[in-house]
Protein backbone atom coordinates (compact mmCIF):
# COMPACT_ATOMS: atom_id res chain seq x y z
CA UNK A 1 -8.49 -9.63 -5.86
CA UNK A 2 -4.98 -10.56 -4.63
CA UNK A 3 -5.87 -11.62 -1.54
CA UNK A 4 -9.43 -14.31 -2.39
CA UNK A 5 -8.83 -14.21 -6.19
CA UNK A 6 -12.49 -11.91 -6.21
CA UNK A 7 -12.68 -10.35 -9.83
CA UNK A 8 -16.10 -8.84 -9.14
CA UNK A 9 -16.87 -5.22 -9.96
CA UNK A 10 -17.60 -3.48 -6.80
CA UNK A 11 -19.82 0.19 -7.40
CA UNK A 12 -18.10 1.80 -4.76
CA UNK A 13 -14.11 2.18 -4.19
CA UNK A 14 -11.83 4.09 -2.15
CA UNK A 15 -8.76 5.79 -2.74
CA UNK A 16 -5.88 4.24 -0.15
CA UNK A 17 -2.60 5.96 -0.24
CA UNK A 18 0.13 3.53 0.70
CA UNK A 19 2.23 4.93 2.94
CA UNK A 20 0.14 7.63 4.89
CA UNK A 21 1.14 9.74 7.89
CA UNK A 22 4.42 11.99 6.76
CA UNK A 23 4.20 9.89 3.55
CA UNK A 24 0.92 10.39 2.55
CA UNK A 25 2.10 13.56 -0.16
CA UNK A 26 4.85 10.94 -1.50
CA UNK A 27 2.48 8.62 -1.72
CA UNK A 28 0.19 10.86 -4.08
CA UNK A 29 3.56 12.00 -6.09
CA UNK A 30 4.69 8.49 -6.89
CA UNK A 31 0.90 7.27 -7.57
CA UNK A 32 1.05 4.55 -4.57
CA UNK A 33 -2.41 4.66 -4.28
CA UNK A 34 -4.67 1.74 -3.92
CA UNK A 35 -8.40 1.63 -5.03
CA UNK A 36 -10.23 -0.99 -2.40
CA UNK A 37 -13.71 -1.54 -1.61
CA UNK A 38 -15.28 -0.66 1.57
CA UNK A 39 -14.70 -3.91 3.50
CA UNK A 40 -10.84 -3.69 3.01
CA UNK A 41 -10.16 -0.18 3.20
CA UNK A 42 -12.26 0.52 6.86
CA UNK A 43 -14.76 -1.69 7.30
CA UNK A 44 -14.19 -5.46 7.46
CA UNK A 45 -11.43 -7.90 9.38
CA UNK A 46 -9.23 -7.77 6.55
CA UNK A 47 -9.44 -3.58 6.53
CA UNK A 48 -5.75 -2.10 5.66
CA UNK A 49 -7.48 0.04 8.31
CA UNK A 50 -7.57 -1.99 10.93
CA UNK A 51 -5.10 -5.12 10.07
CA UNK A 52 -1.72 -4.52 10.25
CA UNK A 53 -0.82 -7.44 8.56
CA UNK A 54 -3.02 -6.39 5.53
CA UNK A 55 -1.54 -2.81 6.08
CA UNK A 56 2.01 -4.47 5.83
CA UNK A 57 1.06 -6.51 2.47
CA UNK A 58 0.34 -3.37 0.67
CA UNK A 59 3.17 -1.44 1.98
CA UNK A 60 5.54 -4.30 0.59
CA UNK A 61 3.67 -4.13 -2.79
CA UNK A 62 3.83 -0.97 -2.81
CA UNK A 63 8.08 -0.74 -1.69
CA UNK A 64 8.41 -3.59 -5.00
CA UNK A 65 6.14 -1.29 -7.45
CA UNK A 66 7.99 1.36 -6.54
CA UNK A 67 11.47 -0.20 -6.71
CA UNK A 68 10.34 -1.14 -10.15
CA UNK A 69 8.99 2.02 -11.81
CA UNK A 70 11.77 4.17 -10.12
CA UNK A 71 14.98 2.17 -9.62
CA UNK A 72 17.02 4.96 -9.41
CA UNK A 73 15.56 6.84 -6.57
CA UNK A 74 16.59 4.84 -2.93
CA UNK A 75 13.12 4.09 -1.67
CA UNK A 76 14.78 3.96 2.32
CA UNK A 77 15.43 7.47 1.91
CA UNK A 78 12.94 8.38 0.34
CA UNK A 79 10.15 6.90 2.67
CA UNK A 80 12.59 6.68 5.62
CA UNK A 81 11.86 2.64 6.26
CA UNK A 82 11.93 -0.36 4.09
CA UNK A 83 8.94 -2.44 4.28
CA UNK A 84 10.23 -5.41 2.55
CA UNK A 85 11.91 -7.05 5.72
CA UNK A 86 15.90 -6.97 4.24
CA UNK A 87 17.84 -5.31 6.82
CA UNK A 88 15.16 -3.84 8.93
CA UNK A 89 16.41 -2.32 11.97
């Protein structure tokens, strides 16, 4: 939807946690999860899978949702990096 605008229902959906790896359990405590149909989860050219730049945009959506439903926790510690560019190392 964010990315073409494509409101279509789509039968099938799978769960994305945000920030996976180390972060993964984080990501399932603060509900940064992400429901996305097959072709951008694993499958197509735009997969968060296998396109870090898609990866990236829902890592920085995710930093901003977070920043706004918990403001008082310090995501950089919290997730160790900060994903929204501002004084990346």
């Amino acid at each position: 939807m964010k990315l073409h605008g494509d409101c279509r229902k789509f039968p099938y959906l799978e769960a994305h946690h945000v920030f996976g790896g180390a972060n993964r359990k984080k990501s399932e405590e603060y509900g940064l999860k992400v429901y996305l149909c097959l072709e951008h989860h694993r499958e197509g050219p735009e997969a968060v899978h296998r396109n870090h730049d898609m990866m990236r945009l829902v890592q920085q959506e995710g930093q901003q949702a977070f920043h706004l439903t918990y403001p008082e926790i310090d995501f950089r510690k919290e997730f160790g990096k900060n994903y929204l560019g501002e004084d990346e190392p």
